[in-house]
PDB file of N, CA and C in Angstrom:
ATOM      1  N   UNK A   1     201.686  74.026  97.137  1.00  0.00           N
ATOM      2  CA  UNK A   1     201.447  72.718  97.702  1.00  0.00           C
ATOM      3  C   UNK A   1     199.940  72.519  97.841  1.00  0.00           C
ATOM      4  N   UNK A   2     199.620  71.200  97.280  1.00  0.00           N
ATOM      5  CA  UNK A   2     198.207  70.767  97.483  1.00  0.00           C
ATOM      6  C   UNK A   2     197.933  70.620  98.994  1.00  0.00           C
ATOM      7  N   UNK A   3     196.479  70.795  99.513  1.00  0.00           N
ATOM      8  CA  UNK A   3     196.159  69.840 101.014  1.00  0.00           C
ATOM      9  C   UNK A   3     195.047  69.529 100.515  1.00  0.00           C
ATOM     10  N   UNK A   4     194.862  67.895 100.917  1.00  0.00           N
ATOM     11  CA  UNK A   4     193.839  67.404 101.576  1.00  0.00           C
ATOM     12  C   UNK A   4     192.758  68.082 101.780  1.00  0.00           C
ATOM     13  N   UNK A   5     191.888  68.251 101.520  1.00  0.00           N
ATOM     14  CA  UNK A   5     190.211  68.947 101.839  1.00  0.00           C
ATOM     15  C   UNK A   5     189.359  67.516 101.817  1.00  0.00           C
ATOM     16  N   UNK A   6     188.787  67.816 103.568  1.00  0.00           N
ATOM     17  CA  UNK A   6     187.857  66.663 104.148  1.00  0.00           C
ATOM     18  C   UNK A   6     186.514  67.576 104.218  1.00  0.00           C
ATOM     19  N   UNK A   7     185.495  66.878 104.326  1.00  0.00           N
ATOM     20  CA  UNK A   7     184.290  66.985 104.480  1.00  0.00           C
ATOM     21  C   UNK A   7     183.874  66.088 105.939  1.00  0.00           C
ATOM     22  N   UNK A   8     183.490  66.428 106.700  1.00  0.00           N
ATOM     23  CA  UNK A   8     182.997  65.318 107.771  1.00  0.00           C
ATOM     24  C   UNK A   8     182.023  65.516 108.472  1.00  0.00           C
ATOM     25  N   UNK A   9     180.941  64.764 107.619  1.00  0.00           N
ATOM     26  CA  UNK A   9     179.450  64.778 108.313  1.00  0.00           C
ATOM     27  C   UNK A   9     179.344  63.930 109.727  1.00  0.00           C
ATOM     28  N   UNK A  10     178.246  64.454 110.042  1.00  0.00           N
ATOM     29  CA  UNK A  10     177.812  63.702 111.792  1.00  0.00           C
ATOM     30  C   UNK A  10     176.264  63.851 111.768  1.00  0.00           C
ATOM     31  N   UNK A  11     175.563  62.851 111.036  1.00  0.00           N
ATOM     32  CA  UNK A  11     174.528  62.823 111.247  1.00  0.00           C
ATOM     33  C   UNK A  11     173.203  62.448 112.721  1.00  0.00           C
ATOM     34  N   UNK A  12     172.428  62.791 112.359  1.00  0.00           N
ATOM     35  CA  UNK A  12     171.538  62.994 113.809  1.00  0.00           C
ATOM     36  C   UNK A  12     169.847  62.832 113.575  1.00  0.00           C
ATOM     37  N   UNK A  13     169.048  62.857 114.102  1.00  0.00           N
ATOM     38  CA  UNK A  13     167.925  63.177 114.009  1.00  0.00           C
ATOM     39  C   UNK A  13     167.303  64.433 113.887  1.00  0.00           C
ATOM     40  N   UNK A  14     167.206  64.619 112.311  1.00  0.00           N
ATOM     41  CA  UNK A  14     166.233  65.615 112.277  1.00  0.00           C
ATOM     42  C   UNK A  14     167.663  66.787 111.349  1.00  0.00           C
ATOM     43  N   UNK A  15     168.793  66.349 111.558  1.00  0.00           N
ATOM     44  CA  UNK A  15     169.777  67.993 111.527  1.00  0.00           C
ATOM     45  C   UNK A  15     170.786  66.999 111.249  1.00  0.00           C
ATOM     46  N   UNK A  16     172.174  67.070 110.920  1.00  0.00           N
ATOM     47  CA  UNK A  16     173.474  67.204 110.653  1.00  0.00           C
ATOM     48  C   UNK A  16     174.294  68.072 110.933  1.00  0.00           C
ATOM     49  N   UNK A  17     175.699  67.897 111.315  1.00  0.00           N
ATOM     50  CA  UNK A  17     176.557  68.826 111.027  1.00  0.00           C
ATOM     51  C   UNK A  17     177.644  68.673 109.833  1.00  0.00           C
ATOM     52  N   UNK A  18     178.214  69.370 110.147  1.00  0.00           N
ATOM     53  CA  UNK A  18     179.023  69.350 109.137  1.00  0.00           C
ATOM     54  C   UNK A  18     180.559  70.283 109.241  1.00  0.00           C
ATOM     55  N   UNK A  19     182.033  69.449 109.122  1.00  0.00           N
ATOM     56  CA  UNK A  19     183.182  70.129 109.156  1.00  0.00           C
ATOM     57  C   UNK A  19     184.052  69.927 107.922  1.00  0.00           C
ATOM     58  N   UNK A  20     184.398  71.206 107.192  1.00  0.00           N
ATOM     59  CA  UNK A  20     185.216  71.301 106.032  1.00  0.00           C
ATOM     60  C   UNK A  20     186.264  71.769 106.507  1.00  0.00           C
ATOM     61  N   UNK A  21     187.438  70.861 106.326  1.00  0.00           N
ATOM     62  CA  UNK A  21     188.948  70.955 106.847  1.00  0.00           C
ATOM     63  C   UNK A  21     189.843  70.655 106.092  1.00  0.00           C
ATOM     64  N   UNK A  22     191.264  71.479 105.839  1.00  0.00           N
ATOM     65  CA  UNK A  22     192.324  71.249 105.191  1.00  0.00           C
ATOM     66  C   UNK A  22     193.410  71.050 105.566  1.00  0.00           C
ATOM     67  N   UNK A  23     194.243  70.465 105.634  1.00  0.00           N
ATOM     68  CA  UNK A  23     196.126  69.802 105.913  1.00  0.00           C
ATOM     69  C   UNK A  23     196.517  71.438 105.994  1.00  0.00           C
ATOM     70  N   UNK A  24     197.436  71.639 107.177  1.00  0.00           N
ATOM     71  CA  UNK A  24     197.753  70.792 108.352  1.00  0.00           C
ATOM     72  C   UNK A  24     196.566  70.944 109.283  1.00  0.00           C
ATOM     73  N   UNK A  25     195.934  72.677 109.511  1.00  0.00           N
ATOM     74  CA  UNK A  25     195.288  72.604 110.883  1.00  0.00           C
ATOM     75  C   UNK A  25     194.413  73.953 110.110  1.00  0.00           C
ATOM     76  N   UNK A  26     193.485  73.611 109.265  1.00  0.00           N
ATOM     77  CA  UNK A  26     192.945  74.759 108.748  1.00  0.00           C
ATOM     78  C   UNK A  26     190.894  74.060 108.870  1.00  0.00           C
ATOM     79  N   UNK A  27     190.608  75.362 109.360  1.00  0.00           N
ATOM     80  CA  UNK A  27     188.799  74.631 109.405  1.00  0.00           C
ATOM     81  C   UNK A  27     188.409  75.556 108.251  1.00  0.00           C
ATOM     82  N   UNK A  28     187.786  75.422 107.080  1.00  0.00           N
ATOM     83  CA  UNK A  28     187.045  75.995 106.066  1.00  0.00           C
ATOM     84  C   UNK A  28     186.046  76.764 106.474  1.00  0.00           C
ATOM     85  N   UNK A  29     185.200  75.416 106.937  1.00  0.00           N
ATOM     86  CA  UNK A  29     183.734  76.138 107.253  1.00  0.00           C
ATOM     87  C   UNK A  29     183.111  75.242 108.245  1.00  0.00           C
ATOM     88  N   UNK A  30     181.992  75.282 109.099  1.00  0.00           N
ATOM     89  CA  UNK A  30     181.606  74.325 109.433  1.00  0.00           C
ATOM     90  C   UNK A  30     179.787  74.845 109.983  1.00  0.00           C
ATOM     91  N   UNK A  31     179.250  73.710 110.407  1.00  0.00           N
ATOM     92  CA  UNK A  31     177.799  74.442 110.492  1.00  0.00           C
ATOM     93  C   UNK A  31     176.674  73.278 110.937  1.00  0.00           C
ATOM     94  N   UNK A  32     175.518  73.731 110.855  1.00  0.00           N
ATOM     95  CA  UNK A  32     174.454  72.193 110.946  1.00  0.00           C
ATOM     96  C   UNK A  32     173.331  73.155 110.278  1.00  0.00           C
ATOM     97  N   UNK A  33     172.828  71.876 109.657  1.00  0.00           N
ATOM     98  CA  UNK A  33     171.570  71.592 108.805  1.00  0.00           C
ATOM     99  C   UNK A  33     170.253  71.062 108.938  1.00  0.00           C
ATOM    100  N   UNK A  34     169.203  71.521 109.254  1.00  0.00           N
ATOM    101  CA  UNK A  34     167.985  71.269 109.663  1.00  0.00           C
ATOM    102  C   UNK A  34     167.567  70.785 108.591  1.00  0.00           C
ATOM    103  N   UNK A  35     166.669  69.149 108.946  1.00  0.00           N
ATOM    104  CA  UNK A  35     166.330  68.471 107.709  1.00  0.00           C
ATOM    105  C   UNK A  35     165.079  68.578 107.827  1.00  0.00           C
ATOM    106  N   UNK A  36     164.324  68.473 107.069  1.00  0.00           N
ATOM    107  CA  UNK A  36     162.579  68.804 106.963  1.00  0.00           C
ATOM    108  C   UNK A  36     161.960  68.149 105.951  1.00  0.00           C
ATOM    109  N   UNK A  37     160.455  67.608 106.111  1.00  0.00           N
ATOM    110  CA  UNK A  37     159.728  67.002 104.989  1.00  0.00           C
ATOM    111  C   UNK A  37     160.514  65.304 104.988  1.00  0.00           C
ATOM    112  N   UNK A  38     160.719  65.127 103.520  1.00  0.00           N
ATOM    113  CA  UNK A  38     161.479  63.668 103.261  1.00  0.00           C
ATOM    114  C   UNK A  38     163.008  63.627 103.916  1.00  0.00           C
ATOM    115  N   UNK A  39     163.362  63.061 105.031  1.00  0.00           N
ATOM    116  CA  UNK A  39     164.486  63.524 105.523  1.00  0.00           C
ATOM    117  C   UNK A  39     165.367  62.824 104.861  1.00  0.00           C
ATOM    118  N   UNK A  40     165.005  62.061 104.610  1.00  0.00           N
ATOM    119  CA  UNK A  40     166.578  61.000 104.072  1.00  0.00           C
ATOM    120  C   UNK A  40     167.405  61.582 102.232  1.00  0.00           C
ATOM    121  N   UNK A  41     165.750  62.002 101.076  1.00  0.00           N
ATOM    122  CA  UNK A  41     165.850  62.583 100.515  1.00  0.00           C
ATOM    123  C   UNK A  41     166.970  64.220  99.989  1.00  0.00           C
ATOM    124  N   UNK A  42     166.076  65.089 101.672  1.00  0.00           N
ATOM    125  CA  UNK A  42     166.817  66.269 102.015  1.00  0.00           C
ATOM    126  C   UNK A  42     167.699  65.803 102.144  1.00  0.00           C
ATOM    127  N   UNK A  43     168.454  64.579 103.246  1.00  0.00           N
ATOM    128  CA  UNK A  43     169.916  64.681 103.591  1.00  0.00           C
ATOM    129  C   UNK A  43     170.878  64.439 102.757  1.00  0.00           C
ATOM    130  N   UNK A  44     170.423  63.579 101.624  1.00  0.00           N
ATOM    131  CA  UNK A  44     171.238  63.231 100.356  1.00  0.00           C
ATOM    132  C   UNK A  44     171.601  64.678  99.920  1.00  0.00           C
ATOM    133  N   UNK A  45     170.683  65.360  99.294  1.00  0.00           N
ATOM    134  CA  UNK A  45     170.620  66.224  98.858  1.00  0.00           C
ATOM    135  C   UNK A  45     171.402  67.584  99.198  1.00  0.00           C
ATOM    136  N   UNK A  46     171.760  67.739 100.595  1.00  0.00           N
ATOM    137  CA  UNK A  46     172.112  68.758 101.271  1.00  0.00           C
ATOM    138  C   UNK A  46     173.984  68.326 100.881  1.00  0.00           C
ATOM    139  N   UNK A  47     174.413  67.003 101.927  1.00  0.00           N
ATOM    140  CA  UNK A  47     175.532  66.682 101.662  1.00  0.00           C
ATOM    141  C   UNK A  47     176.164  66.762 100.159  1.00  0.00           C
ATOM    142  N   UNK A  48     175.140  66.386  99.595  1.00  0.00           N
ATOM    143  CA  UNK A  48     175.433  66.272  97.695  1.00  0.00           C
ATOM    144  C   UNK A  48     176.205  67.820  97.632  1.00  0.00           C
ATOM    145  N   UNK A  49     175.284  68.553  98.038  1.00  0.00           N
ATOM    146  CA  UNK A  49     175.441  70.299  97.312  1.00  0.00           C
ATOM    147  C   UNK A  49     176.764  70.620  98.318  1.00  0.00           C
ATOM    148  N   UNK A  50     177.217  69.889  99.572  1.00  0.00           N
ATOM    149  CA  UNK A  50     178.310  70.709 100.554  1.00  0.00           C
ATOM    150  C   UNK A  50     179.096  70.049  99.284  1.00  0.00           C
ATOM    151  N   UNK A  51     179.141  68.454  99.004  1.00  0.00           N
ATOM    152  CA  UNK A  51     180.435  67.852  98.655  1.00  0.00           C
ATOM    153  C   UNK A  51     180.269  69.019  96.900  1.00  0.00           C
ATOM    154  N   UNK A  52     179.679  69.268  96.040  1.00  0.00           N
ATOM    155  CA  UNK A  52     179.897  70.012  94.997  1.00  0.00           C
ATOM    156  C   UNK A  52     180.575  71.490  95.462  1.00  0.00           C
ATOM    157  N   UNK A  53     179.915  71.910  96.329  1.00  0.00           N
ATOM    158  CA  UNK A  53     180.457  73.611  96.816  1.00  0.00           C
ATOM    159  C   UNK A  53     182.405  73.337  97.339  1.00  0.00           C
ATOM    160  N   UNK A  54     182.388  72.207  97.921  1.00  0.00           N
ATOM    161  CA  UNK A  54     184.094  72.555  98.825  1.00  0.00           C
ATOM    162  C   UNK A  54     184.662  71.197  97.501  1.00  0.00           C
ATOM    163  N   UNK A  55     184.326  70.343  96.684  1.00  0.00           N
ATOM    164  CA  UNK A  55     185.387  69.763  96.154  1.00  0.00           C
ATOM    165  C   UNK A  55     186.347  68.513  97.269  1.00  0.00           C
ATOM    166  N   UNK A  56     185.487  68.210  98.169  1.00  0.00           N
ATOM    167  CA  UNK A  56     186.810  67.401  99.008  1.00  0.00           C
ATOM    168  C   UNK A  56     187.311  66.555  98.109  1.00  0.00           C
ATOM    169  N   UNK A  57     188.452  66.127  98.862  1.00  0.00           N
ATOM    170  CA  UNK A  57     189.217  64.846  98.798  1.00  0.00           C
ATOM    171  C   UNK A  57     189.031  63.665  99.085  1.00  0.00           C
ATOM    172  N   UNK A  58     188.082  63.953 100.711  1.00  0.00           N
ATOM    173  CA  UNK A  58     187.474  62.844 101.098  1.00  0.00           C
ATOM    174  C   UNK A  58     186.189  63.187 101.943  1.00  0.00           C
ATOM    175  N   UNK A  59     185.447  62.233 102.719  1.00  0.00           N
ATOM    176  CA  UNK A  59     184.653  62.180 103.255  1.00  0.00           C
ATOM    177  C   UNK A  59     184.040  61.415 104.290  1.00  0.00           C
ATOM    178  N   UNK A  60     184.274  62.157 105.095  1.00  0.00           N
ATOM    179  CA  UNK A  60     183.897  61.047 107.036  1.00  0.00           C
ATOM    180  C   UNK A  60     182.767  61.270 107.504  1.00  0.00           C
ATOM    181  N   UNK A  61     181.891  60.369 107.459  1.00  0.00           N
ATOM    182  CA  UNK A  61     180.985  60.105 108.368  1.00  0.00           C
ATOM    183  C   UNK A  61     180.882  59.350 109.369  1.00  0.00           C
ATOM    184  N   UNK A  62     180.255  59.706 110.533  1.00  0.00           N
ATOM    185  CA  UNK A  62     180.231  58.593 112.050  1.00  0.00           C
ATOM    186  C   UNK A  62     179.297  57.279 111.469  1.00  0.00           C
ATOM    187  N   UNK A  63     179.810  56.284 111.444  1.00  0.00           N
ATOM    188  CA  UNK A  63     179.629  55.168 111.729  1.00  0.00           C
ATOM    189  C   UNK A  63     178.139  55.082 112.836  1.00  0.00           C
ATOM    190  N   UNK A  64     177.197  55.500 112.368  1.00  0.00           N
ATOM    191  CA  UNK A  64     176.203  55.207 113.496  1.00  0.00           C
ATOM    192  C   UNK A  64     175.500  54.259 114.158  1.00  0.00           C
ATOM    193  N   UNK A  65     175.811  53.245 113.243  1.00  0.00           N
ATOM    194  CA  UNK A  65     175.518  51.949 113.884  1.00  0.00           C
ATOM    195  C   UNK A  65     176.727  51.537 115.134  1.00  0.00           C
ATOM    196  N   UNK A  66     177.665  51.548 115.064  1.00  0.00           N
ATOM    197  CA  UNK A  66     178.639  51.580 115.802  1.00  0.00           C
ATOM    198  C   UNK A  66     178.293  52.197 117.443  1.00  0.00           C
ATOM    199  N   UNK A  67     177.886  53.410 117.100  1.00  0.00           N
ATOM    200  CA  UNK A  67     178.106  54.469 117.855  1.00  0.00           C
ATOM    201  C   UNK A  67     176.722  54.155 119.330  1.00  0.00           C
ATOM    202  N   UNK A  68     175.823  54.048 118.435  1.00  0.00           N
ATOM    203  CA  UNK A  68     174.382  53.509 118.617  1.00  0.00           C
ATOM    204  C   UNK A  68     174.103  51.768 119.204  1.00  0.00           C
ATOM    205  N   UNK A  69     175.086  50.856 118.583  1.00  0.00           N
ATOM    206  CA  UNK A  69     174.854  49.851 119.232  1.00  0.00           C
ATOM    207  C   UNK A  69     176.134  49.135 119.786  1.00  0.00           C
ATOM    208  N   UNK A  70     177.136  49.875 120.423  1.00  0.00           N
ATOM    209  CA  UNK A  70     178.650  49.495 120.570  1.00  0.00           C
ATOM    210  C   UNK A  70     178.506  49.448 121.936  1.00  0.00           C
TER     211      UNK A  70
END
């Protein structure tokens, strides 16, 4: 049986985290990332290489505008 493999970033100032999870109740991996120099650059870049390394299915990020002006 296939599961679902999520990726779900939570970006921040300066760092990210990050949770790789599979159907039903399985955590892969999870961690945070210190961004440095061109941050927006690095952050592309970092997420790029998680989403190539785990293959998700999908991908959640917080809504930070939301979060920030709600």
């Amino acid at each position: 049986m296939k599961f679902i493999r999520v990726l779900a970033i939570h970006p921040s100032t300066g760092v990210f985290g990050f949770a790789v999870l599979e159907e039903p109740e399985e955590l892969i991996d999870w961690g945070m990332r210190t961004i440095k120099g061109d941050k927006n650059a690095r952050c592309v870049q970092m997420v790029s290489d998680l989403i190539e390394h785990y293959q998700p299915d999908a991908l959640v990020v917080e809504d930070c505008w939301a979060s920030c002006h709600g």
